[in-house]
Protein backbone atom coordinates (compact mmCIF):
# COMPACT_ATOMS: atom_id res chain seq x y z
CA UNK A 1 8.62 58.40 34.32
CA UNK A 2 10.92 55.93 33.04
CA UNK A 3 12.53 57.25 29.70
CA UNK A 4 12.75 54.98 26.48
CA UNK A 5 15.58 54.31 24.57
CA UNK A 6 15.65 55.86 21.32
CA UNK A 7 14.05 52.56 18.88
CA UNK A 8 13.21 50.99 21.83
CA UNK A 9 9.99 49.69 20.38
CA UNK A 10 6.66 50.69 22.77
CA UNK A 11 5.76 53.93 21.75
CA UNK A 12 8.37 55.02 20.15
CA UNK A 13 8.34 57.07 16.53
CA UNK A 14 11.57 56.15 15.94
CA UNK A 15 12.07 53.96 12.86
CA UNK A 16 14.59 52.61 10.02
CA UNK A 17 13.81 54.69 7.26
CA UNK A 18 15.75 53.56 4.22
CA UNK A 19 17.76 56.58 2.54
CA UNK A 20 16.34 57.36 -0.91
CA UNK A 21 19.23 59.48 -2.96
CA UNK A 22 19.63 59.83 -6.51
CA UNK A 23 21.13 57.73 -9.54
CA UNK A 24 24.47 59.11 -10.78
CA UNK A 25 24.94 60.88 -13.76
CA UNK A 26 27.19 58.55 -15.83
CA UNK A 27 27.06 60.51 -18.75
CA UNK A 28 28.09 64.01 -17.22
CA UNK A 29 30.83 61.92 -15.29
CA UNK A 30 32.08 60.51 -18.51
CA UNK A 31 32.08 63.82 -20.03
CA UNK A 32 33.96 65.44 -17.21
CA UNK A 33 36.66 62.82 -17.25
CA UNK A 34 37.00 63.28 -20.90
CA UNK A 35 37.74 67.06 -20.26
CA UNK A 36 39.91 65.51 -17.68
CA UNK A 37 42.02 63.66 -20.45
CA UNK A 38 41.85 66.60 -22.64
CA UNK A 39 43.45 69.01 -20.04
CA UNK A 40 46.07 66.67 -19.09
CA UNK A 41 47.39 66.18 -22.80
CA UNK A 42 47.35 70.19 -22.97
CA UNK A 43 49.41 70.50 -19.79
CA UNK A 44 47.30 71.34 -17.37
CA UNK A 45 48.08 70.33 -13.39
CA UNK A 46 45.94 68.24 -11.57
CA UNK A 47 44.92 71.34 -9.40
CA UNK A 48 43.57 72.95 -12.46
CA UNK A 49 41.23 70.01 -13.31
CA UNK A 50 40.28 69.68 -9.75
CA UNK A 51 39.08 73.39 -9.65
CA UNK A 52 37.70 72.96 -12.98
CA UNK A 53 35.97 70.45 -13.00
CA UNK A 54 35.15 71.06 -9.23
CA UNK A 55 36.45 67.56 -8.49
CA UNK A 56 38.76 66.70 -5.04
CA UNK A 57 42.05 66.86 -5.61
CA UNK A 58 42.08 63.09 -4.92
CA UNK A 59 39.43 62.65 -7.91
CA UNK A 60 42.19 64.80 -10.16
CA UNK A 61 45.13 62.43 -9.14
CA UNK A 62 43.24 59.31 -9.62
CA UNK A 63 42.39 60.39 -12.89
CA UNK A 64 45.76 61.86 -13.64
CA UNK A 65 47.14 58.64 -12.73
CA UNK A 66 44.82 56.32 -15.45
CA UNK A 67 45.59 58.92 -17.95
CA UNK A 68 49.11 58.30 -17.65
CA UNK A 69 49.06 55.04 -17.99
CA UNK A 70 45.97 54.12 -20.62
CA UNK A 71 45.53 57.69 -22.38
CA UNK A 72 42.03 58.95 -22.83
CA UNK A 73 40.75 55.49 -23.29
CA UNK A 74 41.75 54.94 -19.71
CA UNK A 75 38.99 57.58 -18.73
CA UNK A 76 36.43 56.66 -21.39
CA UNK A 77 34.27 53.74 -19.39
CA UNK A 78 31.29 54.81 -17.30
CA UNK A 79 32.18 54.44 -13.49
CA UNK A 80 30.07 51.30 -11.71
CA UNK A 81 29.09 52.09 -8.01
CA UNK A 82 29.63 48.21 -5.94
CA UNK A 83 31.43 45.49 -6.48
CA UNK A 84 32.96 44.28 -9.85
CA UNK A 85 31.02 41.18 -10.72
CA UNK A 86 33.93 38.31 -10.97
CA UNK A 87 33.83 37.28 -14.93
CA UNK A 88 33.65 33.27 -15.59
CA UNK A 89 36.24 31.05 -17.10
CA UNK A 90 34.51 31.68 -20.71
CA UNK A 91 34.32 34.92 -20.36
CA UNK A 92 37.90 35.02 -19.33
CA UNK A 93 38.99 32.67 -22.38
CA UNK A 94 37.26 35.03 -24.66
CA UNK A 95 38.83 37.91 -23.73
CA UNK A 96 42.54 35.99 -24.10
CA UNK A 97 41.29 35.19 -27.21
CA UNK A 98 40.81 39.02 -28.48
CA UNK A 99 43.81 40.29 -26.98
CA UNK A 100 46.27 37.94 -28.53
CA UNK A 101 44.55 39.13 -31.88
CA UNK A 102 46.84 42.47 -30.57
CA UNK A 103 45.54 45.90 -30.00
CA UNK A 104 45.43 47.33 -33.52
CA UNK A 105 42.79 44.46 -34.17
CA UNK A 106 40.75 46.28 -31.90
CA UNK A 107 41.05 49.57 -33.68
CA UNK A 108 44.02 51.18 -31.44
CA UNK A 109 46.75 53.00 -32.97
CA UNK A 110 49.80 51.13 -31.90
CA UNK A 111 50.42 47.54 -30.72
CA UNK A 112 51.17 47.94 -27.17
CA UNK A 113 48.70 46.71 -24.55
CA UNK A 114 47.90 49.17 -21.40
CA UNK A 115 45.33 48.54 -18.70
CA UNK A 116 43.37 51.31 -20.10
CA UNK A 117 42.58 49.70 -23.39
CA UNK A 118 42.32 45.56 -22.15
CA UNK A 119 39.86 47.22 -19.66
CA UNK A 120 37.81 48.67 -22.72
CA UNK A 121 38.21 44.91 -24.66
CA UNK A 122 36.70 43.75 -21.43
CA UNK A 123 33.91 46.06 -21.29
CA UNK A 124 33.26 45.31 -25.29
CA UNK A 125 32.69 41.61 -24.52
CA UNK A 126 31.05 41.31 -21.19
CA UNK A 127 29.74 44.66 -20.32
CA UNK A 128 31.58 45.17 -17.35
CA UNK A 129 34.09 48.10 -16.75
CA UNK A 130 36.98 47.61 -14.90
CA UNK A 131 39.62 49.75 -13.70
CA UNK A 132 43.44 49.56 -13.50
CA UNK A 133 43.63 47.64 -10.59
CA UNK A 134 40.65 45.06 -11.23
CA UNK A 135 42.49 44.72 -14.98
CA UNK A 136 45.81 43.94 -13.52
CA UNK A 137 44.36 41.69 -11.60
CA UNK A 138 42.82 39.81 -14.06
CA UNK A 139 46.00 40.19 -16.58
CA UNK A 140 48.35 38.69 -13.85
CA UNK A 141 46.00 36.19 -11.90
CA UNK A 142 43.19 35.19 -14.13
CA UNK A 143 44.93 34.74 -17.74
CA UNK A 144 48.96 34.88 -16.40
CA UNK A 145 50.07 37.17 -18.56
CA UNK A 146 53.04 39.69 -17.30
CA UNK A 147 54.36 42.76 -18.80
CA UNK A 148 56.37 42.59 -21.54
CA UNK A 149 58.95 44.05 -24.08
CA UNK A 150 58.23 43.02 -27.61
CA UNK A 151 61.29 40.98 -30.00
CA UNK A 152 61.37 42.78 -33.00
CA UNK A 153 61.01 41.55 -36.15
CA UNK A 154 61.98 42.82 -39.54
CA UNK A 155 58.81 43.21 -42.26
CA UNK A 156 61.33 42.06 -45.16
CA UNK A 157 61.34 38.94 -43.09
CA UNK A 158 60.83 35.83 -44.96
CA UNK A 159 59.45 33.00 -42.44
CA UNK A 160 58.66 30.23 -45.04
CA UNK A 161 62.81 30.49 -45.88
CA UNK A 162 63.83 30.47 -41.86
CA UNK A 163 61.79 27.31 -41.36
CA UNK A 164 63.14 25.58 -44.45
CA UNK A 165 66.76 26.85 -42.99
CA UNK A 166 65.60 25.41 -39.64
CA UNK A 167 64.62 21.87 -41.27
CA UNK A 168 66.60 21.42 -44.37
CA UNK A 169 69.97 23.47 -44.22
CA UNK A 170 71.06 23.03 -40.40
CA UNK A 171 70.84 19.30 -41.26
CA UNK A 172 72.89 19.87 -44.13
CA UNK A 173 75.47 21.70 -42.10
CA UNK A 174 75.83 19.33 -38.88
CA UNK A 175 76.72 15.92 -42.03
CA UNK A 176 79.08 18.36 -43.58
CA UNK A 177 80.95 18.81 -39.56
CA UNK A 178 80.62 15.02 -38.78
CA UNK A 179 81.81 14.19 -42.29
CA UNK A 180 84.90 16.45 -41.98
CA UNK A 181 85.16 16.35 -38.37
CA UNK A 182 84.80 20.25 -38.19
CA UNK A 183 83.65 23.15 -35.39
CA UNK A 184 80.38 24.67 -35.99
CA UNK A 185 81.25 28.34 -35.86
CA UNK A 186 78.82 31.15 -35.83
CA UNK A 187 80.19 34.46 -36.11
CA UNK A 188 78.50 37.75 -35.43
CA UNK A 189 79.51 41.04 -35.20
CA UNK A 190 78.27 44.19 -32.34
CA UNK A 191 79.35 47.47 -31.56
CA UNK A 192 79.70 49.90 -28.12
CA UNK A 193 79.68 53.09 -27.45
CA UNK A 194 80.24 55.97 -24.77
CA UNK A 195 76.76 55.71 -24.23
CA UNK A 196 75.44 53.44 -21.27
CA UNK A 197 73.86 50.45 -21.64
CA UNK A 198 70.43 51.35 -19.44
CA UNK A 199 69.31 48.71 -17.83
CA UNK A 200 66.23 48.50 -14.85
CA UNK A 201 67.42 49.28 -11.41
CA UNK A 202 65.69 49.51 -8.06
CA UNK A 203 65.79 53.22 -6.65
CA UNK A 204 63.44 54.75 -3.96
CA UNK A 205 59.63 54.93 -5.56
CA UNK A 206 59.13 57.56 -7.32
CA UNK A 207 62.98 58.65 -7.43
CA UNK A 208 63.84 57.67 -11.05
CA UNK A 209 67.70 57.21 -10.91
CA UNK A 210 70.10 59.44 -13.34
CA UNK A 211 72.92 58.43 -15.52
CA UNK A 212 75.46 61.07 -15.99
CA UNK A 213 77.62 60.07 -18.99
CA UNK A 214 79.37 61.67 -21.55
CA UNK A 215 77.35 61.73 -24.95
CA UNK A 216 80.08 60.64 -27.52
CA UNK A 217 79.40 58.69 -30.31
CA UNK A 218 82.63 57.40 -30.22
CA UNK A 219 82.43 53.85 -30.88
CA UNK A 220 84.37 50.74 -30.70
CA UNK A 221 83.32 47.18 -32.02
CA UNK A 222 83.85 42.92 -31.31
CA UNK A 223 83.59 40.48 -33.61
CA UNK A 224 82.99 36.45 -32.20
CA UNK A 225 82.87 33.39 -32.72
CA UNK A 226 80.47 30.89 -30.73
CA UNK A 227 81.90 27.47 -31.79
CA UNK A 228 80.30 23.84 -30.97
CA UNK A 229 81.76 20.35 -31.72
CA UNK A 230 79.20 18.38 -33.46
CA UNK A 231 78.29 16.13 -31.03
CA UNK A 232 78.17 18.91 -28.49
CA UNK A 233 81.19 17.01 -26.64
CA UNK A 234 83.08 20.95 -26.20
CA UNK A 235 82.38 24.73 -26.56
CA UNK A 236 84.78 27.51 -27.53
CA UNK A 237 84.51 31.60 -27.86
CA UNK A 238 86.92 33.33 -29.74
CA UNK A 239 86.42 37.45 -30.08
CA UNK A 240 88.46 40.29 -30.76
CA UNK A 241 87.62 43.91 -30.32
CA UNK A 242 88.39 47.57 -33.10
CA UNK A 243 87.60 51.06 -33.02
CA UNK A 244 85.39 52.27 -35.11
CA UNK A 245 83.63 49.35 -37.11
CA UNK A 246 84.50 45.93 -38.52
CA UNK A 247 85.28 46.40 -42.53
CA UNK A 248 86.40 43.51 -45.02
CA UNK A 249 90.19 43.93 -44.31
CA UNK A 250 89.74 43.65 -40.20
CA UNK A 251 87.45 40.61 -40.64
CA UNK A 252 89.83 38.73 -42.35
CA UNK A 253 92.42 39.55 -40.48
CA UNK A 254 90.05 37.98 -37.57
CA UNK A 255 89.74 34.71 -39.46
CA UNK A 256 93.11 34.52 -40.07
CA UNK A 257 93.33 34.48 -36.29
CA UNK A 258 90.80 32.25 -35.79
CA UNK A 259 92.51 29.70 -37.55
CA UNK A 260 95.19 29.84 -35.27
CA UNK A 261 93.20 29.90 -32.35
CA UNK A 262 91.72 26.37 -33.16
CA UNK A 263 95.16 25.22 -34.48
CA UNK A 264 94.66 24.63 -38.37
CA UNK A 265 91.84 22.13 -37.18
CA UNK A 266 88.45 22.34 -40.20
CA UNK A 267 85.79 25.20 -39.40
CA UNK A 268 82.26 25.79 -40.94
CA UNK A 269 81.56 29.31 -40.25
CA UNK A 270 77.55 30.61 -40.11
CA UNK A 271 77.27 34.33 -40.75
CA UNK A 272 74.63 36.51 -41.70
CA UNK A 273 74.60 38.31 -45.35
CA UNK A 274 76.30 41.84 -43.69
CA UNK A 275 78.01 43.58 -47.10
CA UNK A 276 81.71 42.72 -45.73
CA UNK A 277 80.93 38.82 -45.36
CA UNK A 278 79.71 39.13 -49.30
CA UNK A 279 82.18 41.36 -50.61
CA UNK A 280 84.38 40.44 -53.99
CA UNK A 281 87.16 40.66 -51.67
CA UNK A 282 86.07 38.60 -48.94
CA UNK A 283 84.65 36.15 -51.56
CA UNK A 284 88.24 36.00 -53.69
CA UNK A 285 89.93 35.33 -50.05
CA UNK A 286 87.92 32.90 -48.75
CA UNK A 287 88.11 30.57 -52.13
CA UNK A 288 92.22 30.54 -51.21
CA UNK A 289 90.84 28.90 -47.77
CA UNK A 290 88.62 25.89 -48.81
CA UNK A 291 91.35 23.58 -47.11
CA UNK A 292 90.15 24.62 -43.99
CA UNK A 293 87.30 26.74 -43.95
CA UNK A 294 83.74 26.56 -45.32
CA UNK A 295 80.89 28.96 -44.85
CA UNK A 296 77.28 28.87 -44.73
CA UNK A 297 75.13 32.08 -44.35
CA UNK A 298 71.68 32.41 -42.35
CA UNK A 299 68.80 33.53 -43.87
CA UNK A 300 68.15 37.23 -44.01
CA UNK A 301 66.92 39.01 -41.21
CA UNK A 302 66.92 36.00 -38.35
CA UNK A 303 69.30 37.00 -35.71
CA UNK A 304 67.37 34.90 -33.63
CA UNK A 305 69.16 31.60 -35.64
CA UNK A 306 72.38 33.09 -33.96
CA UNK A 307 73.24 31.97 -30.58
CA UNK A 308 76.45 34.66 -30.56
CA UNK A 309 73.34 37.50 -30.21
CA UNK A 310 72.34 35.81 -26.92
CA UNK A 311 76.01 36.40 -26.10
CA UNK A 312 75.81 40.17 -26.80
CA UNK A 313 73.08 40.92 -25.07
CA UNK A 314 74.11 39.17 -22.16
CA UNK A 315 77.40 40.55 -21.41
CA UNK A 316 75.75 44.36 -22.22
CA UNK A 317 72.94 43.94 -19.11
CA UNK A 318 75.62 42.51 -17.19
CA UNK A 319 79.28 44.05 -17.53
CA UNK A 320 77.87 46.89 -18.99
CA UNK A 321 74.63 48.04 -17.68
CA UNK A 322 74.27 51.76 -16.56
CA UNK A 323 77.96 52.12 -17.24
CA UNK A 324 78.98 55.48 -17.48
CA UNK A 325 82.61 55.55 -18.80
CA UNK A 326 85.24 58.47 -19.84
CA UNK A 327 87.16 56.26 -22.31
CA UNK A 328 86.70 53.94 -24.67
CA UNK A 329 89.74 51.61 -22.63
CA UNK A 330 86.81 51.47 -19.76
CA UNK A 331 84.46 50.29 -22.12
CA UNK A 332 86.98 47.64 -23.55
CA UNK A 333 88.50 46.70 -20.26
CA UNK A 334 84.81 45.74 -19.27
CA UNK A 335 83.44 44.30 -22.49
CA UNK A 336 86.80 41.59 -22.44
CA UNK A 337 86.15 40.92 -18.67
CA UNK A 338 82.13 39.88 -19.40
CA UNK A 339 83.26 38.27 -23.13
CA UNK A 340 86.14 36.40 -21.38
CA UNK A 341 83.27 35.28 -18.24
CA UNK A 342 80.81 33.67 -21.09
CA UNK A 343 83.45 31.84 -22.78
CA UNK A 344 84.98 30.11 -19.79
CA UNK A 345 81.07 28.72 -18.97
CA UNK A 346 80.15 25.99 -20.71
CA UNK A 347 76.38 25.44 -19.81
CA UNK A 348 76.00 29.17 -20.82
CA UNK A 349 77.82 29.06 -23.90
CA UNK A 350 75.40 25.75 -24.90
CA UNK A 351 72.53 27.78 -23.18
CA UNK A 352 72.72 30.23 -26.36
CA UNK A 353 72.35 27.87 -28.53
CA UNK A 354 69.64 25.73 -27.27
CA UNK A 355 67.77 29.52 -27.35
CA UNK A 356 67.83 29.98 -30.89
CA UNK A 357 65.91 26.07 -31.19
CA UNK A 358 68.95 24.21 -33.35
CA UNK A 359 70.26 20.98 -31.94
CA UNK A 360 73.38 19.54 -32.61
């Protein structure tokens, strides 16, 4: 007798029976994930949880993982079994629209933005949960935004008086140079330390690198001078480094050298309202200089109005980033070589100011 193959067809009780199975539990998964969060903000390893919980130990790190990055709120969505429906180009524009209201619009605690709480946005507004992955995804590719760190801004901030700076005293200030054929000069003071500078490196994953430095607070400090011609025809930067910080006395010595440094020629000079630019001293010495030197100050709280802040911050990521020095001389030997670079560059210095929005 011939034998059949298994499903063959003719006389065979073979069949395709479709599977029947069970619906998940969302709720009980949502609660154990919960108890998840809670054990991982108590301490507890991801072993514990898995034995717990009686999860797999791949379940535990998963969740450990969303935790760490979105907090509880990370493990708060019900799970979804198949594939993430793709959202449409409303839905996407109405979720931009919600998150650039900012997180605490939405009722979190603090303004920053982790995949953990966009995901939960999304899931408010279209009903669909996503996780990490799916909400990078759609952060990066879908509404091109990229991880960020916030500018800061001071509360005691007064916008309405930096926009009428912007529009009505910068104009003010670039007749007064034409008029009296002077150097635009804006002057800022910054200060170093002991302490590195820590900057983002690359390093083997999940090696985080380690600065070994000495933790002084000794400190030494620069004061500049980021000067333009009017009609943008040269660049200069003057600067000259202390211990310890700039007072009245030491800034006017540094004017006083500044004056040579441009040979007698006129100088507007933009500062910010810092007590030693204000002081009855530094307010009886500067009337003896009207001859040569005028000054203008910025409106308070708007370092972002002064290019010479572009030029801290880029000689710190550069000539000092992750430096780990012994002495002060290392940290002054370093600071003049990435000063002295940004002075000598003329697109750079120009860069700066085309930053901060003023044209000359």
């Amino acid at each position: 007798m011939a034998g059949k193959k298994p499903g063959s067809g003719e006389g065979s009780d073979v069949r395709k029976v479709k599977q029947g199975g069970t619906r998940r539990d969302l709720g009980a998964l949502r609660e154990r994930r919960m108890r998840a969060a809670e054990m991982f903000a108590a301490g507890r390893r991801q072993i514990d949880v898995a034995v717990e919980l009686e999860v797999s130990q791949q379940t535990a790190s998963r969740w450990f993982r969303q935790w760490a990055e979105g907090g509880s709120e990370a493990l708060e969505g019900a799970g979804r079994a198949g594939r993430r429906p793709r959202l449409d180009d409303a839905q996407i524009e109405a979720i931009r629209e919600e998150l650039l209201k900012g997180p605490q619009a939405h009722g979190f605690a603090t303004g920053v933005w982790t995949l953990g709480r966009v995901a939960i946005v999304i899931e408010r507004l279209t009903g669909v949960h996503y996780g990490p992955t799916q909400t990078w995804t759609i952060l990066r590719t879908r509404l091109g935004w990229s991880r960020q760190r916030p500018a800061r801004r001071a509360v005691e901030r007064d916008e309405d008086a930096i926009v009428a700076w912007r529009e009505n005293e910068w104009p003010r200030i670039k007749k007064i140079a034409r008029r009296r054929g002077a150097w635009i000069c804006f002057q800022d003071e910054s200060g170093v330390s002991l302490l590195p500078v820590v900057r983002a490196t690359w390093a083997p994953k999940g090696v985080t690198p380690v600065l070994h430095h000495r933790f002084s607070w000794k400190r030494m400090s620069m004061a500049g001078v980021l000067a333009y011609r009017p009609d943008r025809s040269e660049s200069a930067f003057v600067f000259a480094m202390t211990d310890g910080a700039y007072n009245t006395d030491k800034l006017i010595e540094f004017l006083i050298e500044l004056r040579g440094h441009f040979a007698d020629e006129k100088l507007i000079v933009i500062w910010d309202g810092l007590m030693a630019h204000r002081s009855r001293t530094m307010t009886a010495w500067l009337a003896t200089q009207r001859d040569w030197l005028h000054v203008e100050r910025l409106p308070a709280y708007a370092p972002d109005l002064n290019p010479i802040e572009q030029v801290w911050g880029n000689m710190k990521s550069t000539e000092l980033a992750n430096l780990c020095p012994d002495t002060l001389d290392e940290v002054r030997a370093a600071t003049g070589t990435g000063l002295t670079r940004i002075g000598s560059n003329y697109d750079l210095c120009h860069s700066f100011l085309d930053h901060t929005g003023l044209s000359l």
